[in-house]
PDB file of N, CA and C in Angstrom:
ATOM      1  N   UNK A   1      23.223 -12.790  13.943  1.00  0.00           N
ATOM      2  CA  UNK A   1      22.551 -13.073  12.692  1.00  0.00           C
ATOM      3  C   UNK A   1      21.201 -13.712  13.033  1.00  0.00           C
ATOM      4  N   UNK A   2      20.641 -13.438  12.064  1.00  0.00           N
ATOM      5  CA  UNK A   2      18.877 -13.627  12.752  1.00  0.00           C
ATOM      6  C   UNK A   2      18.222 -14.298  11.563  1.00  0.00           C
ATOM      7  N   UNK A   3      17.985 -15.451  11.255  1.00  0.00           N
ATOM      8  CA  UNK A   3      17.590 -16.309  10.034  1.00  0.00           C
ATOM      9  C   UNK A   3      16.471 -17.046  10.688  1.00  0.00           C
ATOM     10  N   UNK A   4      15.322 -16.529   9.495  1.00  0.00           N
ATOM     11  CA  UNK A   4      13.935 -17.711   9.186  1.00  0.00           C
ATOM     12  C   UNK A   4      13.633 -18.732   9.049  1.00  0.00           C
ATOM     13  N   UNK A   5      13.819 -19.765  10.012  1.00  0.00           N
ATOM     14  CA  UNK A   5      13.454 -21.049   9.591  1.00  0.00           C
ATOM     15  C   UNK A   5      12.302 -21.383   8.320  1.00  0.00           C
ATOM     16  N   UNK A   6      11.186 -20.281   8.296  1.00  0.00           N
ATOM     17  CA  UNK A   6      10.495 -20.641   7.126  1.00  0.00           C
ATOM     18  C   UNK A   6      10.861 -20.158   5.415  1.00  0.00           C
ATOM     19  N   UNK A   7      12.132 -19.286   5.598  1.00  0.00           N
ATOM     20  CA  UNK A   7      12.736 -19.295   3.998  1.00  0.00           C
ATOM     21  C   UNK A   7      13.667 -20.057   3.723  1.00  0.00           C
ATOM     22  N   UNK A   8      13.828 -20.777   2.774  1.00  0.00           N
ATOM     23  CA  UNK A   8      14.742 -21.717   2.353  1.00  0.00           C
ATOM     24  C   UNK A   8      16.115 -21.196   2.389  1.00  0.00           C
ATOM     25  N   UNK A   9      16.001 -19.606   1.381  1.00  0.00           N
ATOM     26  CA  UNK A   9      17.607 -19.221   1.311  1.00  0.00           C
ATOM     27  C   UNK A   9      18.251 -18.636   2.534  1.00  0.00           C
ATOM     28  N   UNK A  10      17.580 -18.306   3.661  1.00  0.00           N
ATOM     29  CA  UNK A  10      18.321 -18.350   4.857  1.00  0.00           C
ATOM     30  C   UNK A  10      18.227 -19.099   5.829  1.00  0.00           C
ATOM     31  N   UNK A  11      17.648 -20.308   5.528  1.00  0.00           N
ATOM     32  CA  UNK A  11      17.732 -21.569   6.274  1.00  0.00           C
ATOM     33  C   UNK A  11      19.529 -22.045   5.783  1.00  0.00           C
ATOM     34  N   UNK A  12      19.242 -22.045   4.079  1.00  0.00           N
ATOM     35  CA  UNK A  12      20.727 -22.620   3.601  1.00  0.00           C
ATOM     36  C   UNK A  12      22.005 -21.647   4.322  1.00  0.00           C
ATOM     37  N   UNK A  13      21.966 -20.445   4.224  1.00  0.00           N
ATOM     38  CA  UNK A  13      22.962 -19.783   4.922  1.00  0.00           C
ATOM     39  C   UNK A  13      23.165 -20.200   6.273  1.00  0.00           C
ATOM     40  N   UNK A  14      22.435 -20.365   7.303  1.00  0.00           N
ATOM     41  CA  UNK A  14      22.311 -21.136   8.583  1.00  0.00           C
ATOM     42  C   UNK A  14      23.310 -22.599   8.101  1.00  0.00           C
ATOM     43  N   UNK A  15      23.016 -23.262   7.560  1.00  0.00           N
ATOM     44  CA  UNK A  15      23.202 -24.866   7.193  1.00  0.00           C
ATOM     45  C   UNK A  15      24.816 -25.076   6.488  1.00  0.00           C
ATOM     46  N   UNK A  16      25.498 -23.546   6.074  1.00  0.00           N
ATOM     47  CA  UNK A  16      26.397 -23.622   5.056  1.00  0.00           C
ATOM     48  C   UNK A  16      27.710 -24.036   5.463  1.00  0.00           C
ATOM     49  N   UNK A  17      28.292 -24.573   4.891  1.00  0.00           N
ATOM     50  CA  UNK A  17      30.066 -24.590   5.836  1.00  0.00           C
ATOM     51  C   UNK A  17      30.705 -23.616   5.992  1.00  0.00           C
ATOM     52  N   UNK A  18      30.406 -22.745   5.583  1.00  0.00           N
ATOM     53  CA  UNK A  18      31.010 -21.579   5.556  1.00  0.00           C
ATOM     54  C   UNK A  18      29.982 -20.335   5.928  1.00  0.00           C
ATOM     55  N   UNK A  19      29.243 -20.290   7.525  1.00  0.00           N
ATOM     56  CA  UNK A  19      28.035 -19.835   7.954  1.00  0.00           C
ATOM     57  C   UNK A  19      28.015 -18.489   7.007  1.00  0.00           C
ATOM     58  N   UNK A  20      26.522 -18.714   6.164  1.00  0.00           N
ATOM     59  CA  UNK A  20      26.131 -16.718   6.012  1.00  0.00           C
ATOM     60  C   UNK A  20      26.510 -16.887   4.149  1.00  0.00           C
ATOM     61  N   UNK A  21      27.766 -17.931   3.866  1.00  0.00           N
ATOM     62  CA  UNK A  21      27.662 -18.163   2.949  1.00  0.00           C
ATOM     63  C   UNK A  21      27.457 -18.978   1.955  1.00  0.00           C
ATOM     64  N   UNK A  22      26.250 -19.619   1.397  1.00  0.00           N
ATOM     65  CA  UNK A  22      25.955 -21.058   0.710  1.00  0.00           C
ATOM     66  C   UNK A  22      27.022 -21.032  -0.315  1.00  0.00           C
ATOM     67  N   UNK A  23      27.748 -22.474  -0.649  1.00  0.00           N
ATOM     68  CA  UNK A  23      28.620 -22.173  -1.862  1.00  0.00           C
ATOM     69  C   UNK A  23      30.012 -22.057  -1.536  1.00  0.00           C
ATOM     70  N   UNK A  24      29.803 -21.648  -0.644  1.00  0.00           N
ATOM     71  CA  UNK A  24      31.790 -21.347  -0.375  1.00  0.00           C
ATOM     72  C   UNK A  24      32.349 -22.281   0.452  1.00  0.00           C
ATOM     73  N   UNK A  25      33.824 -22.913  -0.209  1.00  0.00           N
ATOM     74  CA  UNK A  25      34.745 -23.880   0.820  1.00  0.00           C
ATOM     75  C   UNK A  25      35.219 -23.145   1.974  1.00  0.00           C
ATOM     76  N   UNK A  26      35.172 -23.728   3.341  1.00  0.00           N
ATOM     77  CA  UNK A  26      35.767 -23.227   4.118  1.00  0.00           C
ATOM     78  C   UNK A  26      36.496 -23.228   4.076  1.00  0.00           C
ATOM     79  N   UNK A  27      38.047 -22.681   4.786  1.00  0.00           N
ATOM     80  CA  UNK A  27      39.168 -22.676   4.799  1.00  0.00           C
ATOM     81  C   UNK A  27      39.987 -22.909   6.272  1.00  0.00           C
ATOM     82  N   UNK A  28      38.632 -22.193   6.982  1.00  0.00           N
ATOM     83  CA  UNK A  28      39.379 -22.424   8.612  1.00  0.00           C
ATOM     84  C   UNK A  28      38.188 -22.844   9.523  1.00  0.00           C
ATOM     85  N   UNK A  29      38.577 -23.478  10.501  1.00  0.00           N
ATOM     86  CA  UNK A  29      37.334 -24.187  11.248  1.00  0.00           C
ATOM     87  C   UNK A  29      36.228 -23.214  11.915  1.00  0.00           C
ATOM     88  N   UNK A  30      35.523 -23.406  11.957  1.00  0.00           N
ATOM     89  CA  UNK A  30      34.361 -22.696  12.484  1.00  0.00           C
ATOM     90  C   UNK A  30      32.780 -23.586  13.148  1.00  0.00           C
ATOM     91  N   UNK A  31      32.298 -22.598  14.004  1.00  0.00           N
ATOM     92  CA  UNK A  31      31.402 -23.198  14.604  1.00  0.00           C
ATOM     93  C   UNK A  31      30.199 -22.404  14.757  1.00  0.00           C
ATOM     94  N   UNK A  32      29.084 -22.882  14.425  1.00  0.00           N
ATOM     95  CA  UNK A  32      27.754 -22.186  14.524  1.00  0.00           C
ATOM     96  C   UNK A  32      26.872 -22.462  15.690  1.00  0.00           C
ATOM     97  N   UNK A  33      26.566 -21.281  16.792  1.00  0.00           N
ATOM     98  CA  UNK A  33      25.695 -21.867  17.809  1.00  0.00           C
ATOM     99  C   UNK A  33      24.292 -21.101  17.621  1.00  0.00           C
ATOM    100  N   UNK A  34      23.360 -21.870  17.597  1.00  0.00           N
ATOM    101  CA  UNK A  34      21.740 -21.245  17.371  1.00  0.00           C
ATOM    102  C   UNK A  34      20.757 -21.730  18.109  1.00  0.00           C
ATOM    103  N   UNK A  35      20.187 -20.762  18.406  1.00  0.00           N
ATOM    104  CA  UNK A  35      19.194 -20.748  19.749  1.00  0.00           C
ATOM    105  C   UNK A  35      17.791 -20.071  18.987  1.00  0.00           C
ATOM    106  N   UNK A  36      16.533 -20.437  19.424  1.00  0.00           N
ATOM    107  CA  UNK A  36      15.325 -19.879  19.259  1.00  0.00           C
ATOM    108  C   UNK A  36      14.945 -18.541  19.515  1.00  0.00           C
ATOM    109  N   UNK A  37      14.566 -17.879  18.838  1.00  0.00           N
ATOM    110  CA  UNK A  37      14.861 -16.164  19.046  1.00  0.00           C
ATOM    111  C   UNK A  37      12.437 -15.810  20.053  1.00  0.00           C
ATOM    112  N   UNK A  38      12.672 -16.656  20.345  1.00  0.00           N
ATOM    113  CA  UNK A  38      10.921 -17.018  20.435  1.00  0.00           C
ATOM    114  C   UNK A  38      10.682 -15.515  21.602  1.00  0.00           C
ATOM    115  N   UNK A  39      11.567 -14.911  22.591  1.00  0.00           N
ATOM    116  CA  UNK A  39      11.169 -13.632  22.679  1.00  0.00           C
ATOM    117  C   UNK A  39      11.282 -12.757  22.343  1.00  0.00           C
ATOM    118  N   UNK A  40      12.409 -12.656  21.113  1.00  0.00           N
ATOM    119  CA  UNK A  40      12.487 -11.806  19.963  1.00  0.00           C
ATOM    120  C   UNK A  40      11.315 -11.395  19.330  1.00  0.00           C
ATOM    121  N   UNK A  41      10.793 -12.701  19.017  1.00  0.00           N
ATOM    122  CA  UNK A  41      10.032 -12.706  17.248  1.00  0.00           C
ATOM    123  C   UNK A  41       8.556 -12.195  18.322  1.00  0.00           C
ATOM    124  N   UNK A  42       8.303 -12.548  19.884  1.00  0.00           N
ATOM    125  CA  UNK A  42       6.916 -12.445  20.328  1.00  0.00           C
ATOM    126  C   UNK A  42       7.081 -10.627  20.947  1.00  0.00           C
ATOM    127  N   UNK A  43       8.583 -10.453  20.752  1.00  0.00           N
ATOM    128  CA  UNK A  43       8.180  -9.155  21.316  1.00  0.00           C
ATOM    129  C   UNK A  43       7.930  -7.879  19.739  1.00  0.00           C
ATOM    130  N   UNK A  44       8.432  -8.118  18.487  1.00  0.00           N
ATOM    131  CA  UNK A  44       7.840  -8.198  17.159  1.00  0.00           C
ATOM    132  C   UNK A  44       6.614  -8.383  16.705  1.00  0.00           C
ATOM    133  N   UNK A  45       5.889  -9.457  17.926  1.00  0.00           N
ATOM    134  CA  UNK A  45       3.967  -9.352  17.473  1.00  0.00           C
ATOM    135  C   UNK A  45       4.335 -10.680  16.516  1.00  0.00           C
ATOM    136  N   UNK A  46       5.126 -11.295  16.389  1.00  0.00           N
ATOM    137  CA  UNK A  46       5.195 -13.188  15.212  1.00  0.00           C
ATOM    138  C   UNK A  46       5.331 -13.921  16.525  1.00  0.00           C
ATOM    139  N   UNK A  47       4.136 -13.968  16.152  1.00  0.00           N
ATOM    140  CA  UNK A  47       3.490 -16.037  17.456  1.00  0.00           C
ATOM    141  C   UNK A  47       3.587 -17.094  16.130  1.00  0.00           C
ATOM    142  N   UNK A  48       4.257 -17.506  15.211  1.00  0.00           N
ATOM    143  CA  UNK A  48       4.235 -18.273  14.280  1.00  0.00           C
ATOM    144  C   UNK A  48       5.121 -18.996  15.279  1.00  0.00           C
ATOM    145  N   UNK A  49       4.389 -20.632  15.159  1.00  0.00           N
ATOM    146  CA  UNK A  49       5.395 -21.357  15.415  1.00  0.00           C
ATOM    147  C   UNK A  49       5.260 -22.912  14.553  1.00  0.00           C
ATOM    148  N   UNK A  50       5.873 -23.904  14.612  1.00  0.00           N
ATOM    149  CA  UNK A  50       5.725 -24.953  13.649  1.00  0.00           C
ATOM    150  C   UNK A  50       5.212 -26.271  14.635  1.00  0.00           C
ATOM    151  N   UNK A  51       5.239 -27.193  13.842  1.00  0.00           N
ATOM    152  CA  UNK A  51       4.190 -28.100  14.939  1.00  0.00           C
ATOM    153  C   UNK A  51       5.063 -28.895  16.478  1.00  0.00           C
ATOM    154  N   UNK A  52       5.930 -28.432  16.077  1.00  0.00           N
ATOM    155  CA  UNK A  52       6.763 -28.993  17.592  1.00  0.00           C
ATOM    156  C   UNK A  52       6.891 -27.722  18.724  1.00  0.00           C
ATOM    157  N   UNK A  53       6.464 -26.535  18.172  1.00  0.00           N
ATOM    158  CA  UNK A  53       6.482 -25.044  19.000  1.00  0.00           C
ATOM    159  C   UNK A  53       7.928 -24.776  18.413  1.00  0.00           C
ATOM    160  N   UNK A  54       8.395 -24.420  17.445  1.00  0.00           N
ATOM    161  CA  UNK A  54       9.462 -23.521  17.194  1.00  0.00           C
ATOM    162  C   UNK A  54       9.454 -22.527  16.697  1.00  0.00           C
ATOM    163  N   UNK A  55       9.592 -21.023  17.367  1.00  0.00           N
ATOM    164  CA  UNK A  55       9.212 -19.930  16.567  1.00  0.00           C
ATOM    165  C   UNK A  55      10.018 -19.630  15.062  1.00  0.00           C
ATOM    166  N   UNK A  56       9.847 -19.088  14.629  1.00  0.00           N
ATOM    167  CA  UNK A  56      10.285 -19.096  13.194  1.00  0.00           C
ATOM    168  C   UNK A  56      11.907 -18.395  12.736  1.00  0.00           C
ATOM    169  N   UNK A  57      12.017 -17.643  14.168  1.00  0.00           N
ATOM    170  CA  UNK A  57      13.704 -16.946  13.692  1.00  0.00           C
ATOM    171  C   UNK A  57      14.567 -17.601  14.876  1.00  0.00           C
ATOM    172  N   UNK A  58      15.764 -17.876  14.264  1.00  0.00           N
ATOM    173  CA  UNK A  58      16.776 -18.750  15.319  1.00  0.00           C
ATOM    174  C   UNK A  58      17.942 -17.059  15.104  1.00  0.00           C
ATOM    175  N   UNK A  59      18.550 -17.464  15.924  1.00  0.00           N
ATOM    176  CA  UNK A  59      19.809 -16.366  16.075  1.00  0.00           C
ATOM    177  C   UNK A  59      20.741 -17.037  16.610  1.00  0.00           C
ATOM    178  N   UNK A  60      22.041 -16.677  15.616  1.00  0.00           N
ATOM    179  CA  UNK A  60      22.901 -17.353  15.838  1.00  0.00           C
ATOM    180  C   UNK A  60      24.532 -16.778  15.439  1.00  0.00           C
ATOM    181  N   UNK A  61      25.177 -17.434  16.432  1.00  0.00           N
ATOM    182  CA  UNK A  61      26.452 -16.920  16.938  1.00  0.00           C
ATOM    183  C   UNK A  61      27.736 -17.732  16.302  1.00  0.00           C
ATOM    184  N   UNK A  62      28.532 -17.104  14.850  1.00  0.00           N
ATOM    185  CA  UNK A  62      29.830 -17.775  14.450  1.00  0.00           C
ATOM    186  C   UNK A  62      30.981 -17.410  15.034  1.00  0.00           C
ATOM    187  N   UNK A  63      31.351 -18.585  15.508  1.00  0.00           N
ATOM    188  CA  UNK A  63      32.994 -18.500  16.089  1.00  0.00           C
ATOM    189  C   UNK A  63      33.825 -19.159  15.116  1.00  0.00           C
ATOM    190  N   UNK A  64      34.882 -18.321  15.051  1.00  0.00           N
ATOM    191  CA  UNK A  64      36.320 -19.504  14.283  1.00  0.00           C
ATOM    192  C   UNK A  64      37.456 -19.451  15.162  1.00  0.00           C
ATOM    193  N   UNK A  65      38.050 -20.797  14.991  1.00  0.00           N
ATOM    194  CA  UNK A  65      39.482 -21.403  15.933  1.00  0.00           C
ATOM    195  C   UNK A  65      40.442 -20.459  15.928  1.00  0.00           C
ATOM    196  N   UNK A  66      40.490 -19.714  16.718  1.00  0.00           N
ATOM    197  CA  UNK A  66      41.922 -19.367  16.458  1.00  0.00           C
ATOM    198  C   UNK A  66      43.349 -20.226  17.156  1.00  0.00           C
ATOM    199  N   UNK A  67      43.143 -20.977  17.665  1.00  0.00           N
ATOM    200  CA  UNK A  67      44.102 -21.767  18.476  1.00  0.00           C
ATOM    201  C   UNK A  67      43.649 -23.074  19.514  1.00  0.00           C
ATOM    202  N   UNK A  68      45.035 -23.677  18.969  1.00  0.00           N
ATOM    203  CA  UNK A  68      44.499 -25.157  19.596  1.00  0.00           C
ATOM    204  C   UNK A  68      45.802 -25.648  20.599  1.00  0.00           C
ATOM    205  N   UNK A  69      45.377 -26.758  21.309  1.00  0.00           N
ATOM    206  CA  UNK A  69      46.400 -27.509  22.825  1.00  0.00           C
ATOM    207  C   UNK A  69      46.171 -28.651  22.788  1.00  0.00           C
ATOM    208  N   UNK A  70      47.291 -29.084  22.635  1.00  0.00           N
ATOM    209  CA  UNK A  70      47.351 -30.670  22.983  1.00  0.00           C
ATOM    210  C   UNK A  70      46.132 -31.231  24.138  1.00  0.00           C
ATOM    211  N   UNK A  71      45.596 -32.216  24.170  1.00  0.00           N
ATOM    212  CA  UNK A  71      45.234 -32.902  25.290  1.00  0.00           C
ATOM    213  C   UNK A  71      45.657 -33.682  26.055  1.00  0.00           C
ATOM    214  N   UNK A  72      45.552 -32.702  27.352  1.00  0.00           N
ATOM    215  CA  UNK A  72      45.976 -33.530  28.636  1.00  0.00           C
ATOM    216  C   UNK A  72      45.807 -34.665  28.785  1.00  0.00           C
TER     217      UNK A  72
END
């Protein structure tokens, strides 16, 4: 999934408890990992970046639990 840090409504999908969907209760655990897409967006021709250097599309990877273990 490939979301704009500079639009709001897919910033909120990024941000949601329920990734992708604003609005909805989760039900099962999940985890969002997002990384800077900055040779993505430069191989696209978008050098936009914000004042700390962050290019403008993050991409990002949902996992959900399927199973858990006591700790050793």
């Amino acid at each position: 999934m490939k979301i704009s840090f500079r639009k709001p409504e897919e910033k909120a999908q990024q941000n949601a408890a329920v990734p992708g969907r604003p609005g909805e209760k989760p039900t099962r655990a999940m985890i969002t990992l997002s990384t800077c897409a900055t040779p993505e967006d430069h191989a696209e021709g978008n050098y936009w970046s914000d004042a700390l250097g962050n290019p403008e599309h993050r991409i990002n990877k949902i996992g959900t639990l399927v199973a858990t273990r006591p700790a050793t």
